[in-house]
PDB file of N, CA and C in Angstrom:
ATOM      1  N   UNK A   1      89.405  87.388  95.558  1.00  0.00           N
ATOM      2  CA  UNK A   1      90.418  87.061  96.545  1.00  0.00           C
ATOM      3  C   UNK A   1      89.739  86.777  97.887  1.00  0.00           C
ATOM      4  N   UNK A   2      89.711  86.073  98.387  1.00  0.00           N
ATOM      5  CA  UNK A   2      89.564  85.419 100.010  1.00  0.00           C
ATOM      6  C   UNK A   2      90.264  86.121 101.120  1.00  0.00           C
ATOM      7  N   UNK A   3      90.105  86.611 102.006  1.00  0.00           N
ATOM      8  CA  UNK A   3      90.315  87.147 102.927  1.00  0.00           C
ATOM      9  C   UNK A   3      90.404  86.507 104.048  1.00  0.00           C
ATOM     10  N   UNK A   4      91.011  86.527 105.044  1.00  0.00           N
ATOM     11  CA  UNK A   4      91.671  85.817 106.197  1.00  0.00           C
ATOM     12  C   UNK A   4      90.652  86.209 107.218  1.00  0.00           C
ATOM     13  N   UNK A   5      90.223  85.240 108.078  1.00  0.00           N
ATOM     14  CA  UNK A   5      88.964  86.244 108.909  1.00  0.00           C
ATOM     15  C   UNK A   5      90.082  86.248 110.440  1.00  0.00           C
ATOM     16  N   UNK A   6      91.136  85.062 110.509  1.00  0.00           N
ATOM     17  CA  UNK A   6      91.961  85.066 111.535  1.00  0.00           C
ATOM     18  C   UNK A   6      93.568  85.212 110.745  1.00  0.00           C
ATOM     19  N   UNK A   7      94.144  86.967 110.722  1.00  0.00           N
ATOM     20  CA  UNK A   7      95.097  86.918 110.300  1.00  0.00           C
ATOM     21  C   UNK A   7      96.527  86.179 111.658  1.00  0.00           C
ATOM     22  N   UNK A   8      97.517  85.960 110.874  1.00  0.00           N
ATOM     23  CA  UNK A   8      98.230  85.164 111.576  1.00  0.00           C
ATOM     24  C   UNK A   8      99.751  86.596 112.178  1.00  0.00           C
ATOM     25  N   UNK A   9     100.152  86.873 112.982  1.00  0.00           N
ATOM     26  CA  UNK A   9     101.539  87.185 113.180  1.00  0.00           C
ATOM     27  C   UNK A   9     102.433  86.605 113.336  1.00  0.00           C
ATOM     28  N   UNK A  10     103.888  87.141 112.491  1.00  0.00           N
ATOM     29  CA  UNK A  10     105.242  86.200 113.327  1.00  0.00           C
ATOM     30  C   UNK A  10     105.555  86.817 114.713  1.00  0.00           C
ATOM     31  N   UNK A  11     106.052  85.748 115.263  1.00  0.00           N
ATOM     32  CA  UNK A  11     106.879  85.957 116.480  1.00  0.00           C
ATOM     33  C   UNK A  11     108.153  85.455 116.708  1.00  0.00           C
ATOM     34  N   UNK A  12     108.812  85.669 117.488  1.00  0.00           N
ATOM     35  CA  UNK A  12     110.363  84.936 117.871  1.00  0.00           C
ATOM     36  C   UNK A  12     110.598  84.619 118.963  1.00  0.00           C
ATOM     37  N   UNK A  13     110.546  83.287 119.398  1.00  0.00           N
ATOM     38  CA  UNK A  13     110.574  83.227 120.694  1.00  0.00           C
ATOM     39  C   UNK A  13     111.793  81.989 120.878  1.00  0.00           C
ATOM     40  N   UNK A  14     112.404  82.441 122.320  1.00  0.00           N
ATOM     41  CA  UNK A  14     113.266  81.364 122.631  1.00  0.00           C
ATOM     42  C   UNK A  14     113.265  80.399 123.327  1.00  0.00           C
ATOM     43  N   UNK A  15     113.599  78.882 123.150  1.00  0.00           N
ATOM     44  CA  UNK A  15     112.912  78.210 123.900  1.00  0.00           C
ATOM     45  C   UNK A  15     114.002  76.954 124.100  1.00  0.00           C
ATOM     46  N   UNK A  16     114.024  76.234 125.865  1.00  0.00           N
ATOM     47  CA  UNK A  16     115.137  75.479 125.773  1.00  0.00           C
ATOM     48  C   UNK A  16     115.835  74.542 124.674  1.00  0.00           C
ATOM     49  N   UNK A  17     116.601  73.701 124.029  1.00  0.00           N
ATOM     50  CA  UNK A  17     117.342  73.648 123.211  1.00  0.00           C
ATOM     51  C   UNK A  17     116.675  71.859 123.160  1.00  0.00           C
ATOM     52  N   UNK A  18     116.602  71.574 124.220  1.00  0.00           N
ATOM     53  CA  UNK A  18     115.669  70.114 124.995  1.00  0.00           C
ATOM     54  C   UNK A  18     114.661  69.840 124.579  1.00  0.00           C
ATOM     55  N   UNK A  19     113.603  71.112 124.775  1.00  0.00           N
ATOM     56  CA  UNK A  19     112.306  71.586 124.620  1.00  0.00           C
ATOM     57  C   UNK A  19     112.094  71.340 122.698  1.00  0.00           C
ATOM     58  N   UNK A  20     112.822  71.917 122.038  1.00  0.00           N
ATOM     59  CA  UNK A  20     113.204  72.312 120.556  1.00  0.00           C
ATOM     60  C   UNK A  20     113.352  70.799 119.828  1.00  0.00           C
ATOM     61  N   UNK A  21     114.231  70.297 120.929  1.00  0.00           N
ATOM     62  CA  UNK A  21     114.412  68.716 119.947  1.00  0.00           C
ATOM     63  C   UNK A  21     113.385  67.515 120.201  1.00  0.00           C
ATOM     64  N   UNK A  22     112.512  68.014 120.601  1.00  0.00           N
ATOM     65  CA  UNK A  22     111.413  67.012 121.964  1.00  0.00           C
ATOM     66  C   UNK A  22     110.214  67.439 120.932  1.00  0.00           C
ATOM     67  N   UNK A  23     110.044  69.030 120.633  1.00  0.00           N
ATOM     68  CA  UNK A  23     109.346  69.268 119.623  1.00  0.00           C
ATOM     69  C   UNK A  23     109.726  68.370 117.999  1.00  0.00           C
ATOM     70  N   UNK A  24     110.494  68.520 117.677  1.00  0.00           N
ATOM     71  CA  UNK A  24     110.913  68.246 116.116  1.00  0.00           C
ATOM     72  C   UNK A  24     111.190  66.750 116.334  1.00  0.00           C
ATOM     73  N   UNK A  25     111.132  66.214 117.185  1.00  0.00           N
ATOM     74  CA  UNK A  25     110.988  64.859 117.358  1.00  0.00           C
ATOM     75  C   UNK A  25     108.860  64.002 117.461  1.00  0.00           C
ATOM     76  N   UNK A  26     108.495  65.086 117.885  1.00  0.00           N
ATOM     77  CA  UNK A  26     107.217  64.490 117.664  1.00  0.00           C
ATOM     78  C   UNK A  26     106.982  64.335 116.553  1.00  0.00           C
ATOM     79  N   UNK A  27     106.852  65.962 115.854  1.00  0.00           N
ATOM     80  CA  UNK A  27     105.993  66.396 114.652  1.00  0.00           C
ATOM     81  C   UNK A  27     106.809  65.116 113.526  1.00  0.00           C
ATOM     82  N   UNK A  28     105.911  65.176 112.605  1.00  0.00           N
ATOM     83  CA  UNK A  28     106.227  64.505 111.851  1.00  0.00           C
ATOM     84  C   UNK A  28     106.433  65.378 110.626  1.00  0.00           C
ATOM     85  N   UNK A  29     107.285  65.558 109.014  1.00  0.00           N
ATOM     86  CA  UNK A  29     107.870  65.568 108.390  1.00  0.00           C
ATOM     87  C   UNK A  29     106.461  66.987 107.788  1.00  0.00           C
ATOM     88  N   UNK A  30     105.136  66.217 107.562  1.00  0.00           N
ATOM     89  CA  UNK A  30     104.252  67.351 107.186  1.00  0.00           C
ATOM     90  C   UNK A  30     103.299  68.284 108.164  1.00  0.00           C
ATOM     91  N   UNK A  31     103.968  67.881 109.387  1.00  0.00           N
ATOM     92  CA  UNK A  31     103.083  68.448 110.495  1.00  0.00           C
ATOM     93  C   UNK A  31     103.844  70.126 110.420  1.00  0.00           C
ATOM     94  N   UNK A  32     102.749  71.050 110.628  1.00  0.00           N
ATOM     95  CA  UNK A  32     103.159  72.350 110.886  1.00  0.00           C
ATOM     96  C   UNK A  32     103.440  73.042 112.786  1.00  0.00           C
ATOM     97  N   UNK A  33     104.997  72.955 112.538  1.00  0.00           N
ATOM     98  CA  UNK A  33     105.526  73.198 114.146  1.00  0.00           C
ATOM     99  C   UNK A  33     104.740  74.754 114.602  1.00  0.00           C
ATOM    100  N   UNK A  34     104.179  75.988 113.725  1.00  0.00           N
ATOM    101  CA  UNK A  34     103.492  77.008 114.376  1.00  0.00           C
ATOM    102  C   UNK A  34     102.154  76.572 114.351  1.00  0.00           C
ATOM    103  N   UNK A  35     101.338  75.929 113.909  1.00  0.00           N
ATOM    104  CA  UNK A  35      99.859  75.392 114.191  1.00  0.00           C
ATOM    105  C   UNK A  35     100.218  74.400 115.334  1.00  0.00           C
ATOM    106  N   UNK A  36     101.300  73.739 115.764  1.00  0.00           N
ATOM    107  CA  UNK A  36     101.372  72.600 117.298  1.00  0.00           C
ATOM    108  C   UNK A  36     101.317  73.785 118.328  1.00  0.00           C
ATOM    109  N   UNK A  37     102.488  74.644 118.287  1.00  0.00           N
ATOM    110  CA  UNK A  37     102.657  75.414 119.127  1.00  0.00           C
ATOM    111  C   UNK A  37     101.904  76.641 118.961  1.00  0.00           C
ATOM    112  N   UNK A  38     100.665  76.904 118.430  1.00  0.00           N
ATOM    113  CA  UNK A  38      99.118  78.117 118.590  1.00  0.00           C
ATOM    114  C   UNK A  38      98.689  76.639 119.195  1.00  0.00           C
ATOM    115  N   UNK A  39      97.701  75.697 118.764  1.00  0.00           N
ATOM    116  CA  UNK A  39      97.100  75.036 119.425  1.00  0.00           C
ATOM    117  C   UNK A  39      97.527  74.415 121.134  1.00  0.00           C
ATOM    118  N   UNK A  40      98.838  74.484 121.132  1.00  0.00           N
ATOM    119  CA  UNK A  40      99.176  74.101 122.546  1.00  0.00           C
ATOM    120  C   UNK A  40      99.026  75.441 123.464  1.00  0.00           C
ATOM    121  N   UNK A  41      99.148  77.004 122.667  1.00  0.00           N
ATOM    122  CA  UNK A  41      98.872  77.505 123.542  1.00  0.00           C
ATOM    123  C   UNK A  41      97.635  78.118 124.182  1.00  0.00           C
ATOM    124  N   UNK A  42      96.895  78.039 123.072  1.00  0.00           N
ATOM    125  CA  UNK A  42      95.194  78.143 123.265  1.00  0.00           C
ATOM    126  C   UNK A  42      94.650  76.990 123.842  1.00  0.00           C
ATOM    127  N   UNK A  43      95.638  75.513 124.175  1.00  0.00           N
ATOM    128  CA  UNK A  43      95.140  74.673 125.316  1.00  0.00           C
ATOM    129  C   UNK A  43      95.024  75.329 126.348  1.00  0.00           C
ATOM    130  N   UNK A  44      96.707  75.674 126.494  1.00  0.00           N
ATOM    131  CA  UNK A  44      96.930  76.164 127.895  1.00  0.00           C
ATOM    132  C   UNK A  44      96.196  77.510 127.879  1.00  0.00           C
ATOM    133  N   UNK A  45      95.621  78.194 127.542  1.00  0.00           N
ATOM    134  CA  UNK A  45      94.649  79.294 127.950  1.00  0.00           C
ATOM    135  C   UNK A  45      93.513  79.132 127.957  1.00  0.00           C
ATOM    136  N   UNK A  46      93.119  78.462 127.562  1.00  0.00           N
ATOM    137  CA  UNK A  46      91.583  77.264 127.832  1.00  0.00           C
ATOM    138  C   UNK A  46      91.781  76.719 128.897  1.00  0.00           C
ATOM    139  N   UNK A  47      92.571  76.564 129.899  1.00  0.00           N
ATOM    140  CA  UNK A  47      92.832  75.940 131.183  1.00  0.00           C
ATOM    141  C   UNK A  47      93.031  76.905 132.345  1.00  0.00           C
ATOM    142  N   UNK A  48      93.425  78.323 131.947  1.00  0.00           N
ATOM    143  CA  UNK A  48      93.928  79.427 132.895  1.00  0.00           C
ATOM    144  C   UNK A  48      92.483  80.131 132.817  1.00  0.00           C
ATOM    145  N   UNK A  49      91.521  79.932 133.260  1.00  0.00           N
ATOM    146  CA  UNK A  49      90.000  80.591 133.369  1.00  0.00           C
ATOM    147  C   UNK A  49      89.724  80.399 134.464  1.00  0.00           C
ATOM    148  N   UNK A  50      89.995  81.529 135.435  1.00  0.00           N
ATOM    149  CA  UNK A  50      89.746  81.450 136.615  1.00  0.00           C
ATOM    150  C   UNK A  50      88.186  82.857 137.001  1.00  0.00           C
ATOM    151  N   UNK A  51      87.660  82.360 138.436  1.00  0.00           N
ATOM    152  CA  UNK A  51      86.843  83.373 138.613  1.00  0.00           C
ATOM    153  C   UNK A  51      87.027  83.629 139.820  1.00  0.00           C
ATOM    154  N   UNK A  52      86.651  84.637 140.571  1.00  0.00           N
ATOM    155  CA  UNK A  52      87.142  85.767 141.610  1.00  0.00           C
ATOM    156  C   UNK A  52      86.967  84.727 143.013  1.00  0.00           C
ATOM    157  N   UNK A  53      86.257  83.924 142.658  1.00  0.00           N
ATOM    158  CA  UNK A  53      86.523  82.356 144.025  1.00  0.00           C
ATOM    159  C   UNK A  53      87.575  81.733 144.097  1.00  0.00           C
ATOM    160  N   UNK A  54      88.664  82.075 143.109  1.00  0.00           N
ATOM    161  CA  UNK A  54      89.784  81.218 143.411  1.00  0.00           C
ATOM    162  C   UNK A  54      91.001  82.148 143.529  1.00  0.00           C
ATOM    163  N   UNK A  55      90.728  83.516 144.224  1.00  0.00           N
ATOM    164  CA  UNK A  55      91.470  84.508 144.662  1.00  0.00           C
ATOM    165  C   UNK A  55      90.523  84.592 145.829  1.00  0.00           C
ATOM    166  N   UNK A  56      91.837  85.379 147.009  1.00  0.00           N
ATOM    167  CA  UNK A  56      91.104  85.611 148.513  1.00  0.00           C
ATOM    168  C   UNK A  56      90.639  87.134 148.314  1.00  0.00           C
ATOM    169  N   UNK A  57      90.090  87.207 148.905  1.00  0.00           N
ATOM    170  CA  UNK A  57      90.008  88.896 148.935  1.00  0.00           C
ATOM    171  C   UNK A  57      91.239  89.945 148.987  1.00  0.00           C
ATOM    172  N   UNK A  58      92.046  89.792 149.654  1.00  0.00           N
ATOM    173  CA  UNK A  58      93.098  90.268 149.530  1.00  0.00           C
ATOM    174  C   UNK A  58      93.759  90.742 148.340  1.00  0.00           C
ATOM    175  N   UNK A  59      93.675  89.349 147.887  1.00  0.00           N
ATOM    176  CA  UNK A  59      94.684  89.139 146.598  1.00  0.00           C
ATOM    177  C   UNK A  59      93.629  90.023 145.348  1.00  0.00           C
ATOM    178  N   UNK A  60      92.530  89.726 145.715  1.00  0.00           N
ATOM    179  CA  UNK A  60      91.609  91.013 144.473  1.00  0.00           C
ATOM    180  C   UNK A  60      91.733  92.569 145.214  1.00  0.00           C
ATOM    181  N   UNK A  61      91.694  92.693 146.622  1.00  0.00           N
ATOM    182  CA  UNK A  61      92.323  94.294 146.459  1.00  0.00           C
ATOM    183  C   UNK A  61      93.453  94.635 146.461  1.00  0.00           C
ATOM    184  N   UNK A  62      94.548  93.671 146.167  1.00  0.00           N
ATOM    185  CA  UNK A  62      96.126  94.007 145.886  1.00  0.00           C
ATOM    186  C   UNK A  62      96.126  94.517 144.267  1.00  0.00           C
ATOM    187  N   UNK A  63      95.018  93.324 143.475  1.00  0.00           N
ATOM    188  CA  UNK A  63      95.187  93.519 142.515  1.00  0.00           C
ATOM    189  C   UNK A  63      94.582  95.100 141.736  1.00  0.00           C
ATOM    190  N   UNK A  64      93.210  95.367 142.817  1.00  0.00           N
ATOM    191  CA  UNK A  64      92.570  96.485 142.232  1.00  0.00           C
ATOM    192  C   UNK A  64      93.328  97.945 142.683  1.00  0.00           C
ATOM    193  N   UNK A  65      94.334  97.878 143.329  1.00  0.00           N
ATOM    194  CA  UNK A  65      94.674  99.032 143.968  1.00  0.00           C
ATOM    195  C   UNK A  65      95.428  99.651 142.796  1.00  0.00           C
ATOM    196  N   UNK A  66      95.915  99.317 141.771  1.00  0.00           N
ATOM    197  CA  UNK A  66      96.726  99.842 140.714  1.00  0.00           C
ATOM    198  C   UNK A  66      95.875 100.013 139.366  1.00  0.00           C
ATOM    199  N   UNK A  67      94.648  99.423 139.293  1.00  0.00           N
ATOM    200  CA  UNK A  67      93.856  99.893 138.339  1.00  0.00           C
ATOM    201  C   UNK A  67      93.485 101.087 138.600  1.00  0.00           C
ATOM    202  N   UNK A  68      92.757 101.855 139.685  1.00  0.00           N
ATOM    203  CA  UNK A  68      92.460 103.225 139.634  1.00  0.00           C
ATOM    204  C   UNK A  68      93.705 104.242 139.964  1.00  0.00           C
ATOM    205  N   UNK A  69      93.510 105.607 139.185  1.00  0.00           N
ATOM    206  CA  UNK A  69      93.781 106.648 139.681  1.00  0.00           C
ATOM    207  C   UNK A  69      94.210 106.742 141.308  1.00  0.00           C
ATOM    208  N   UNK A  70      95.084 107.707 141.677  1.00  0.00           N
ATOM    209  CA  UNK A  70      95.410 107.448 142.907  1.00  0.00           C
ATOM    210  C   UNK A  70      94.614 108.939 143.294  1.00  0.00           C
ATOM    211  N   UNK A  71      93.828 108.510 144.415  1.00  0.00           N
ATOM    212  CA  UNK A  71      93.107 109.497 145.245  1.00  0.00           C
ATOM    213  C   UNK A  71      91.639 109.532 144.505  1.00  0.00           C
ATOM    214  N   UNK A  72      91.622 108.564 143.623  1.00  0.00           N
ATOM    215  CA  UNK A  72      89.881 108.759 142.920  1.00  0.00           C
ATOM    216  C   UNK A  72      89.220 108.486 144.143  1.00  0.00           C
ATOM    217  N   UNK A  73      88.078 108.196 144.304  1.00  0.00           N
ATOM    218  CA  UNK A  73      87.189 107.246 144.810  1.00  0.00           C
ATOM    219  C   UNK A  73      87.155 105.961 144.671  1.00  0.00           C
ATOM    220  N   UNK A  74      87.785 105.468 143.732  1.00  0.00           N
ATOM    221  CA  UNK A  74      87.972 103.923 143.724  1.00  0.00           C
ATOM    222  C   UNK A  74      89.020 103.604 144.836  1.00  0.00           C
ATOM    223  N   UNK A  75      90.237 104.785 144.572  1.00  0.00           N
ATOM    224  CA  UNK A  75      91.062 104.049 145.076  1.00  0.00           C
ATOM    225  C   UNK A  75      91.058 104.500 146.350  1.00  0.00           C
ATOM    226  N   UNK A  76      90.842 105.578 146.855  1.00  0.00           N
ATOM    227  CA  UNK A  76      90.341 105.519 148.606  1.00  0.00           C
ATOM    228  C   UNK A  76      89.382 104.631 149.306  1.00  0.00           C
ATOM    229  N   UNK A  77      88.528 103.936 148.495  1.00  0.00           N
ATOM    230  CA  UNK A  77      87.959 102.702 149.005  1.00  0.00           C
ATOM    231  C   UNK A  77      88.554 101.645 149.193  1.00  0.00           C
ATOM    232  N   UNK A  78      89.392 101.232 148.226  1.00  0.00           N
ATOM    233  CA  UNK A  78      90.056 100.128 148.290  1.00  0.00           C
ATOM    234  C   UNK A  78      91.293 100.352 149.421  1.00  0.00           C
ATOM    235  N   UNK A  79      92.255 101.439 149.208  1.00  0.00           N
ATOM    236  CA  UNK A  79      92.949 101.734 150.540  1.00  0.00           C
ATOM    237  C   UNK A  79      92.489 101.669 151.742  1.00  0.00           C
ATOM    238  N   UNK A  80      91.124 101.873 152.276  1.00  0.00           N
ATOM    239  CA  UNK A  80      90.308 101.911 153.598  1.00  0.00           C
ATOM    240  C   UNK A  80      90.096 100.299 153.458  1.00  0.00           C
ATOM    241  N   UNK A  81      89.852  99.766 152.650  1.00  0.00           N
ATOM    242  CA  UNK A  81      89.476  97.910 152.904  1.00  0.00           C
ATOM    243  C   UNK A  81      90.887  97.433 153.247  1.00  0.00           C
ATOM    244  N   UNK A  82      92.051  97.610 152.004  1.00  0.00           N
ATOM    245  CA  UNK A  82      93.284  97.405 152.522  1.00  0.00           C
ATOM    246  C   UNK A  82      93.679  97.394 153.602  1.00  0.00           C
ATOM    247  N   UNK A  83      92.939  98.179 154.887  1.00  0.00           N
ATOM    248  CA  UNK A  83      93.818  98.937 155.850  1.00  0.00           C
ATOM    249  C   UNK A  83      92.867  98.294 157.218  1.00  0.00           C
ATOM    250  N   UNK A  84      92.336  97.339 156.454  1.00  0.00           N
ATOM    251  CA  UNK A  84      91.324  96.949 157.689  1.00  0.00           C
ATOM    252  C   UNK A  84      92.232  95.640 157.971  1.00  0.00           C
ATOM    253  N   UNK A  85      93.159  95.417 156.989  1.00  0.00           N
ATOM    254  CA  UNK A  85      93.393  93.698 157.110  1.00  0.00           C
ATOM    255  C   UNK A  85      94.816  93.884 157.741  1.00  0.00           C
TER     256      UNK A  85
END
């Protein structure tokens, strides 16, 4: 027996009614509508790769202030940078 090295999950998702007939209007008769819509969305996440240059500083210690513990050392640093701006 062969084994799946990328198993697949269902999902359910809802999506405008526009959107739905715009889809089933491309695909064609043997095209598979969950392989269009995985590949369209691993486009679009192949496109959302950002690195810490296209956030201000700010916006990375807004973001880091909720990753640590409150009162660690992480997060009294980041509160003292916070508090400079």
């Amino acid at each position: 027996m062969r084994r799946v090295t990328n198993r697949t999950v269902k999902v359910s998702i809802t999506i405008p009614l526009n959107i739905f007939n715009h889809l089933e209007a491309h695909l064609s008769y043997d095209q598979s509508r969950s392989a269009f819509i995985s590949n369209a969305i691993e486009d679009k996440l192949a496109d959302a790769h950002f690195t810490l240059e296209d956030f201000s500083r700010m916006e990375i210690l807004e973001h880091l202030q909720y990753k640590y513990d409150k009162d660690s050392p992480e997060d009294v640093l980041i509160q003292a940078l916070l508090a400079l701006h």
